[in-house]
N, C-alpha and C. Protein backbone atom coordinates (compact mmCIF):
# COMPACT_ATOMS: atom_id res chain seq x y z
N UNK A 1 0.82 -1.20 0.00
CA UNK A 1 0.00 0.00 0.00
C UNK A 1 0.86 1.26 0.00
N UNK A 2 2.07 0.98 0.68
CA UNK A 2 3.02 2.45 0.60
C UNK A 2 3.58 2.51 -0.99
N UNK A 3 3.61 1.64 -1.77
CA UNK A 3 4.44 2.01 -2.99
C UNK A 3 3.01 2.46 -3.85
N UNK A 4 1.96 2.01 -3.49
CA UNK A 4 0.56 1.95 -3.99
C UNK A 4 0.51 3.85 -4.15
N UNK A 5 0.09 4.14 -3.30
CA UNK A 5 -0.54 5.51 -2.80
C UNK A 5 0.29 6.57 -3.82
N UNK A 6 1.86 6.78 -4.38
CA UNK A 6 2.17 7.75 -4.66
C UNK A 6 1.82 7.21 -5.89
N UNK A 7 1.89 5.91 -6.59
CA UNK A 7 1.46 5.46 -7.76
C UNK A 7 0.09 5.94 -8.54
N UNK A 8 -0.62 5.80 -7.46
CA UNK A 8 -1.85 6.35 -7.49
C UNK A 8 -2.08 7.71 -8.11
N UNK A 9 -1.61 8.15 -6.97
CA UNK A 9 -1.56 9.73 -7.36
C UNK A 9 -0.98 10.16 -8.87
N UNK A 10 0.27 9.66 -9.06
CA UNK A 10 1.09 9.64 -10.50
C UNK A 10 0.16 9.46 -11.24
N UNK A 11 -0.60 8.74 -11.78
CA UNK A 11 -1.58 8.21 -12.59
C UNK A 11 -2.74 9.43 -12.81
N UNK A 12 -3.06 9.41 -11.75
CA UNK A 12 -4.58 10.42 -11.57
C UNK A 12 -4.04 11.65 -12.43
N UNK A 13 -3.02 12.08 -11.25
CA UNK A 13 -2.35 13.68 -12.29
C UNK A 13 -2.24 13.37 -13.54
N UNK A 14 -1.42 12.70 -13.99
CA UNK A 14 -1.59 12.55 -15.94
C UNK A 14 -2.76 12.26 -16.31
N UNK A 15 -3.28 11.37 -15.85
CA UNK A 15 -5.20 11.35 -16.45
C UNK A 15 -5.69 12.46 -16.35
N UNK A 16 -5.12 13.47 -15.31
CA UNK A 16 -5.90 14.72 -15.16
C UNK A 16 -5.51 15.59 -16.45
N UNK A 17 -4.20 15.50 -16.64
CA UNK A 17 -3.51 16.39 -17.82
C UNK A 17 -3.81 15.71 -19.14
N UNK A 18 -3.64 14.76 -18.88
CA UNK A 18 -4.11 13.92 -20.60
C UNK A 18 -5.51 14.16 -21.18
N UNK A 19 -6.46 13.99 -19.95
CA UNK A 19 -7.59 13.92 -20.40
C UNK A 19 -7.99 15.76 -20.46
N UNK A 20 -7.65 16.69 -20.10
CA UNK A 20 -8.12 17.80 -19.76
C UNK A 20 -8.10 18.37 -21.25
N UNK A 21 -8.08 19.90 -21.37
CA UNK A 21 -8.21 20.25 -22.31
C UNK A 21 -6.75 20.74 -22.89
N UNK A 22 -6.51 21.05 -24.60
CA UNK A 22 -5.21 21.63 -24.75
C UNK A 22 -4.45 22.82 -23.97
N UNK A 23 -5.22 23.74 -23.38
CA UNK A 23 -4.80 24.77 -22.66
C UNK A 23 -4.30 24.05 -21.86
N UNK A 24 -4.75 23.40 -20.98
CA UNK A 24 -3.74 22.82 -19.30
C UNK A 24 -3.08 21.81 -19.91
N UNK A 25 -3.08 21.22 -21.00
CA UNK A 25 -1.85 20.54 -21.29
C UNK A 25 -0.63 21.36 -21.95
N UNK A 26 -0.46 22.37 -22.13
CA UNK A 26 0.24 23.19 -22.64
C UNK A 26 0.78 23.91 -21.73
N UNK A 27 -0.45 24.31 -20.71
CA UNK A 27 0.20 25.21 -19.52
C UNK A 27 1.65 23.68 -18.65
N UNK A 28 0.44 22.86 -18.79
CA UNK A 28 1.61 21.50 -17.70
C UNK A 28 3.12 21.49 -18.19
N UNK A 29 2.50 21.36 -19.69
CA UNK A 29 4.50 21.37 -20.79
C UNK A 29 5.01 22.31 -20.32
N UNK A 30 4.53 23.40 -20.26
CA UNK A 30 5.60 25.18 -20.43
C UNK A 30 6.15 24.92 -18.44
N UNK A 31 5.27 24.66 -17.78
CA UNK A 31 5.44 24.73 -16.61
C UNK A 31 6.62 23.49 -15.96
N UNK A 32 6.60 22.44 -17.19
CA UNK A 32 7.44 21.31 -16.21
C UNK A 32 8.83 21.65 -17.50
N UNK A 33 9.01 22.73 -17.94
CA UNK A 33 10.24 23.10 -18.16
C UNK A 33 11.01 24.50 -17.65
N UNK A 34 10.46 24.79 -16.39
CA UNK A 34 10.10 26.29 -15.95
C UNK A 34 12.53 25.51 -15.33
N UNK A 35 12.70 24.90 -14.71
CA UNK A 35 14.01 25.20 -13.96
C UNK A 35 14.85 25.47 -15.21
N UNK A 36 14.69 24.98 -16.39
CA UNK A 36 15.77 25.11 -17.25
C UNK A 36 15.51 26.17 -18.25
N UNK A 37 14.68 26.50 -18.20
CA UNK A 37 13.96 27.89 -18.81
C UNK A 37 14.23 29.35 -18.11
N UNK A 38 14.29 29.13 -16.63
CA UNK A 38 15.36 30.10 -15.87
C UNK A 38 16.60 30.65 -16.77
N UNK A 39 17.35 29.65 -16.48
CA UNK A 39 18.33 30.05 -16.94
C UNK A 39 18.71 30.26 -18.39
N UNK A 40 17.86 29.61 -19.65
CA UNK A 40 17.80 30.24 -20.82
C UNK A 40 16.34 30.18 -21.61
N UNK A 41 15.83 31.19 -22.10
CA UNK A 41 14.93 31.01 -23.18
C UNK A 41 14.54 29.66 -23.63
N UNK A 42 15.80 29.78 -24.22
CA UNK A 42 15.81 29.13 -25.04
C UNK A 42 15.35 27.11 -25.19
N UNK A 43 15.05 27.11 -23.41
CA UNK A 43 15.10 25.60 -23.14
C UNK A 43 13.02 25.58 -23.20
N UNK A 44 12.66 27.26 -22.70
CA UNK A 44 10.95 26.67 -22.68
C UNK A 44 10.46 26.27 -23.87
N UNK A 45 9.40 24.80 -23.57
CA UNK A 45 8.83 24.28 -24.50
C UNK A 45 7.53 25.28 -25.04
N UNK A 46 7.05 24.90 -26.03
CA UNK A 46 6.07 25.45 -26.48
C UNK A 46 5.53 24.60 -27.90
N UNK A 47 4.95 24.92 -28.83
CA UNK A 47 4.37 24.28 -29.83
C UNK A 47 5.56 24.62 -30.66
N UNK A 48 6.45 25.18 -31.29
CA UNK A 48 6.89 25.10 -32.10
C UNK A 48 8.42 24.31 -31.68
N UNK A 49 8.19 23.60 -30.59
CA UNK A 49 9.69 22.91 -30.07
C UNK A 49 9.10 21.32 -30.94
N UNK A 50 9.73 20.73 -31.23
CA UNK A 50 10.07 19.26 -31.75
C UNK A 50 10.08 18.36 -30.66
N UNK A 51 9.75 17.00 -30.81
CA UNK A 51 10.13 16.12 -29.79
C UNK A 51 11.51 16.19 -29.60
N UNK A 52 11.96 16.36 -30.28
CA UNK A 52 13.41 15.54 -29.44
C UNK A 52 13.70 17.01 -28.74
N UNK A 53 13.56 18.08 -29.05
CA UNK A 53 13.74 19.32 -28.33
C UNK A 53 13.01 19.22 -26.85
N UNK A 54 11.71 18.53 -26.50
CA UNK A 54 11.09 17.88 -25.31
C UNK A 54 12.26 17.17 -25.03
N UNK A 55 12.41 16.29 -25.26
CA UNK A 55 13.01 15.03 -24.74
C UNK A 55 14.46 15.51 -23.85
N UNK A 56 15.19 16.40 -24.72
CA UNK A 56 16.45 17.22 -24.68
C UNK A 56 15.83 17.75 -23.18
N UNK A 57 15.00 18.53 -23.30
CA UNK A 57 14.50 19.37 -21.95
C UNK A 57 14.59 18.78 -20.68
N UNK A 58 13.49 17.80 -21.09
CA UNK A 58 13.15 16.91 -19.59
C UNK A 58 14.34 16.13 -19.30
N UNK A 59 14.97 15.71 -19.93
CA UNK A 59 16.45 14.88 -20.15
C UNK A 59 17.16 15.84 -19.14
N UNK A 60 17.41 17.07 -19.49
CA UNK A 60 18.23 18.32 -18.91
C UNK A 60 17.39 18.66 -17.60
N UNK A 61 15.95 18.76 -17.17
CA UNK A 61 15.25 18.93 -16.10
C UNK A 61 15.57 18.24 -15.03
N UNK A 62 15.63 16.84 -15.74
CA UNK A 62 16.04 15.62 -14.37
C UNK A 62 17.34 15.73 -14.16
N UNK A 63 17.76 16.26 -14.70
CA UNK A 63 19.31 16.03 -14.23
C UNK A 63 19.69 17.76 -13.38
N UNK A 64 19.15 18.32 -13.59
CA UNK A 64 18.72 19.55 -12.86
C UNK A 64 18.17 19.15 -11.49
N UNK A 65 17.08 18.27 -11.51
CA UNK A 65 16.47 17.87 -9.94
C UNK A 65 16.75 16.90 -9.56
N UNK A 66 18.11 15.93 -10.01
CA UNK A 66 18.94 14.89 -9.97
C UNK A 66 19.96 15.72 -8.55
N UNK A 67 20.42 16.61 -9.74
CA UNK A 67 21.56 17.57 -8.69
C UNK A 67 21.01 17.96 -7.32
N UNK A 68 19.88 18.48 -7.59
CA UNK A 68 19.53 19.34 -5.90
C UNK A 68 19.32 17.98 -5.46
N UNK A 69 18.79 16.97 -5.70
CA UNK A 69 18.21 15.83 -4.73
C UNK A 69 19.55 15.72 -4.20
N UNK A 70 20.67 15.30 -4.63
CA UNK A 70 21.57 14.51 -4.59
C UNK A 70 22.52 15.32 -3.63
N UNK A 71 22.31 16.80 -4.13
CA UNK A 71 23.13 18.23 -2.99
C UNK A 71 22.36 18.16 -1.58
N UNK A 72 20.70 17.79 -1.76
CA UNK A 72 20.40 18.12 -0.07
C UNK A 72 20.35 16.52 0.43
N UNK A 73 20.73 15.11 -0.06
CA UNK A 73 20.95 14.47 0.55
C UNK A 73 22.23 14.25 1.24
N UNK A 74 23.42 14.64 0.41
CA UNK A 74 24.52 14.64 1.33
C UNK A 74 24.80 15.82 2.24
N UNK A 75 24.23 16.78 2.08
CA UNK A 75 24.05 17.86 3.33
C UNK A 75 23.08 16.70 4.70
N UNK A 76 22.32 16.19 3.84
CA UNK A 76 21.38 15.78 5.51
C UNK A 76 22.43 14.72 5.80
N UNK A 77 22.60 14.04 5.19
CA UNK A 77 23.71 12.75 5.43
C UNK A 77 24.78 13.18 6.38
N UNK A 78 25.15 14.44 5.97
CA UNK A 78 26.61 15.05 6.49
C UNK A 78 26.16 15.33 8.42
N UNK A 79 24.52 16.00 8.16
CA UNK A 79 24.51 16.10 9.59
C UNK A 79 24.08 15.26 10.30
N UNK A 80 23.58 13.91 9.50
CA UNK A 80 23.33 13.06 10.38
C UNK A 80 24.15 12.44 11.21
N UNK A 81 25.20 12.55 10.41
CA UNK A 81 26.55 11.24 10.89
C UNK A 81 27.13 12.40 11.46
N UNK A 82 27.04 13.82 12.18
CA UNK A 82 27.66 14.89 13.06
C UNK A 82 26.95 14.30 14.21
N UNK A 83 25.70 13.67 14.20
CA UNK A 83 25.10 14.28 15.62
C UNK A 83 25.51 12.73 15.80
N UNK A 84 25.89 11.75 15.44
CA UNK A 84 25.99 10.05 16.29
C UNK A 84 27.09 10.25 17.44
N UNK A 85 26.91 9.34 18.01
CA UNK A 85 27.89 9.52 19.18
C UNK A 85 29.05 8.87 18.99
N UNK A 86 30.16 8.73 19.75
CA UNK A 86 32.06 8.91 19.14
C UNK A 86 31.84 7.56 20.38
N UNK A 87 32.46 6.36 19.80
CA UNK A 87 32.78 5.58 20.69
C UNK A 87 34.42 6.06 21.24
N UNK A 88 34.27 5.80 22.61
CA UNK A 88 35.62 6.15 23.57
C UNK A 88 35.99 4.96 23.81
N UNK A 89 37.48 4.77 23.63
CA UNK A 89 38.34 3.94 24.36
C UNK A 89 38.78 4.19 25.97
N UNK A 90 38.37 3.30 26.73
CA UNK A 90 38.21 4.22 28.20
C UNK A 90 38.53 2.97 29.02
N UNK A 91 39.32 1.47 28.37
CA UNK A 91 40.06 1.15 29.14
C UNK A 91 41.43 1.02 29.65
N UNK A 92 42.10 1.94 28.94
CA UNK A 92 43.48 2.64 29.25
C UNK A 92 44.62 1.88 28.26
N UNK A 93 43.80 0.51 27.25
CA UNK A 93 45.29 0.02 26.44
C UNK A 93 44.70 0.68 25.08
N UNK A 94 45.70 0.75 24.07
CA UNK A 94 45.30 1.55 22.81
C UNK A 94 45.20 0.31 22.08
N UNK A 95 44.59 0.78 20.60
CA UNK A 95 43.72 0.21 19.81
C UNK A 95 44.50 -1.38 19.20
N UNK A 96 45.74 -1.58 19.16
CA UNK A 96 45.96 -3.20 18.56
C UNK A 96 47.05 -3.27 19.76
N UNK A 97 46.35 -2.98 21.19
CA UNK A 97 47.66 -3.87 22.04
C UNK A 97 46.86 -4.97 22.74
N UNK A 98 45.35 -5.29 22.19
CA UNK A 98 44.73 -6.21 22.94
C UNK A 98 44.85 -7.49 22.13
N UNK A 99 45.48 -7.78 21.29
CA UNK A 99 46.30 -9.16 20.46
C UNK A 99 47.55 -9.53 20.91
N UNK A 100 48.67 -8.64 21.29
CA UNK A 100 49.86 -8.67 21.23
C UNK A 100 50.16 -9.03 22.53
N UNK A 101 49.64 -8.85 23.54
CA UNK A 101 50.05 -9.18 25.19
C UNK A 101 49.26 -10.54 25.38
């Protein structure tokens, strides 16, 4: 049921966009190329872009929200493994003299 539920949802939204009218499918295109369109013109889709000019986009989008995923997981990673606790050696012999005696 947990892999269920976001599946779900995935589905509904594109049935919502597929089935809707050309306006909100046009607004959905222009809008799910909005990060790479920031930074140039030249990446927003519109009707006179080509598939493979889509493909190029979203290709370039995910790898756009590839990066931030991947930047704020090793930030959380980084503070997770700050806050664990430091095992102490606290019976007075150091680390390989408990083989040798």
């Amino acid at each position: 049921m947990a892999v269920g539920m976001p599946l779900i949802t995935i589905v509904w939204g594109w049935l919502h966009v597929l089935l809707g009218n050309r306006r909100e499918l046009l607004d959905f295109v222009v809008a799910s190329s909005f990060p790479l369109a920031w930074i140039s013109r030249d990446f927003l889709l519109d009707s006179n872009k080509s598939f493979f000019d889509a493909c190029g986009v979203v290709l370039g989008n995910s790898f756009f929200y590839a990066l931030w995923g991947f930047i704020a997981y090793r930030s959380m990673h980084a503070v997770m493994r700050r806050s664990r606790p430091t095992k102490i050696n606290i019976d007075g012999s150091s680390v390989g003299d408990d083989e040798e005696e």
